[in-house]
Protein backbone atom coordinates (compact mmCIF):
# COMPACT_ATOMS: atom_id res chain seq x y z
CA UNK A 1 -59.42 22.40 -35.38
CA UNK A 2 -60.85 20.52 -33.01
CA UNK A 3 -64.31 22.01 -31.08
CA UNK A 4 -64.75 23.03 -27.22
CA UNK A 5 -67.66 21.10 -26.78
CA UNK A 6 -65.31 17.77 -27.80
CA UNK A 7 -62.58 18.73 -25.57
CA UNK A 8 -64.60 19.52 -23.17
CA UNK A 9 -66.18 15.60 -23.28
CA UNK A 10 -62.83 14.17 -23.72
CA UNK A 11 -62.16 16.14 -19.96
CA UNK A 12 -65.21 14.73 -18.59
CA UNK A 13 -64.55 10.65 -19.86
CA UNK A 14 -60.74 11.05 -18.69
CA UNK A 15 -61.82 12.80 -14.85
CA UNK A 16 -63.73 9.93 -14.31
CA UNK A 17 -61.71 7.21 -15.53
CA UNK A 18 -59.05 8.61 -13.18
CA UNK A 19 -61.26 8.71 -10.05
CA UNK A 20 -62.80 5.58 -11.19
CA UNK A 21 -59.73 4.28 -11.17
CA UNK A 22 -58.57 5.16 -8.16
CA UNK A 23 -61.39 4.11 -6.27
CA UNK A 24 -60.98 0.77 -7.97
CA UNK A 25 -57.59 0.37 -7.26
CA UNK A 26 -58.30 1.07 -3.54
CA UNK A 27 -60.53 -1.36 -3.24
CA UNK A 28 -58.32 -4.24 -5.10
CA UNK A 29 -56.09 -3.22 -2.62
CA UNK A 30 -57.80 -3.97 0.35
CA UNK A 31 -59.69 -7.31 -1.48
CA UNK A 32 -62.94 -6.30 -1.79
CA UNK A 33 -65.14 -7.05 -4.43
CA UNK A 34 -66.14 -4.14 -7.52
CA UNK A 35 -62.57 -3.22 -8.09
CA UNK A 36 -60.61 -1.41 -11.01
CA UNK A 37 -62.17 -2.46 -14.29
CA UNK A 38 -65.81 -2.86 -12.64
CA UNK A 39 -65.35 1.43 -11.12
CA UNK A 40 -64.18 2.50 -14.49
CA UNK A 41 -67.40 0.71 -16.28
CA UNK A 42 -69.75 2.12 -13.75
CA UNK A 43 -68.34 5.59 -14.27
CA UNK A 44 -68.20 5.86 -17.86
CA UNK A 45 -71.77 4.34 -18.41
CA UNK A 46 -72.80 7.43 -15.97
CA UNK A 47 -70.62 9.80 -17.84
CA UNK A 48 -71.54 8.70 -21.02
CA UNK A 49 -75.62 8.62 -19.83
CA UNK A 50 -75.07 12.01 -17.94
CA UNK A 51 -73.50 13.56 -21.58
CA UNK A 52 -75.64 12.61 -23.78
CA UNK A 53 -78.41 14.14 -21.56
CA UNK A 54 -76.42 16.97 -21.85
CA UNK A 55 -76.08 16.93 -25.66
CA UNK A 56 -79.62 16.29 -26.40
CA UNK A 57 -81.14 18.78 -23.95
CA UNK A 58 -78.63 21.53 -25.62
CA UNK A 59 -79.88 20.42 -28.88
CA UNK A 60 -84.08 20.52 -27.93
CA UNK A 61 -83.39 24.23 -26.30
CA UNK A 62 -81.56 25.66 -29.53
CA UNK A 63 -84.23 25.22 -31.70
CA UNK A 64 -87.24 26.86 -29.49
CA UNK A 65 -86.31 28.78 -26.10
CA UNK A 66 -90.10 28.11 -25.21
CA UNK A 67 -89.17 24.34 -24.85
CA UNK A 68 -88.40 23.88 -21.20
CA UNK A 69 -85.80 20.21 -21.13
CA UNK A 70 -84.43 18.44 -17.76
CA UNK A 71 -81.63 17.53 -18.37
CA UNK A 72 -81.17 15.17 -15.27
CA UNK A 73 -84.44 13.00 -16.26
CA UNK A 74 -82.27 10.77 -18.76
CA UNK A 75 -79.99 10.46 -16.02
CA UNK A 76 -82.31 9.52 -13.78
């Protein structure tokens, strides 16, 4: 069975390859520079930076609810 917290991910990587994508296409279209595959990298690294923040700020808070975690700073 496969977890919430993986679909949930798999949601998040697929959104923003789509927008990525779209913005990237746009762009190719019109002949500027940073098109399709150069989006999708940018928003995946962010995605993938954004959840794992995510992931590891979950994790700290679970084990002691006196631990107080941002979970923008590895974003940031």
């Amino acid at each position: 069975m496969i977890d919430v917290q993986w679909v949930d991910i798999i949601v998040k990587f697929s959104l923003a390859t789509l927008l990525a994508g779209i913005l990237g296409l746009e762009r190719e279209r019109t002949g500027r520079s940073a098109g399709l595959r150069t989006h999708i990298l940018v928003c995946l690294g962010s995605t993938l930076a954004v959840t794992l923040s995510d992931l590891v700020a979950e994790e700290l808070t679970l084990g002691d609810a006196a631990v107080s975690v941002d979970r923008a700073r590895v974003a940031a």
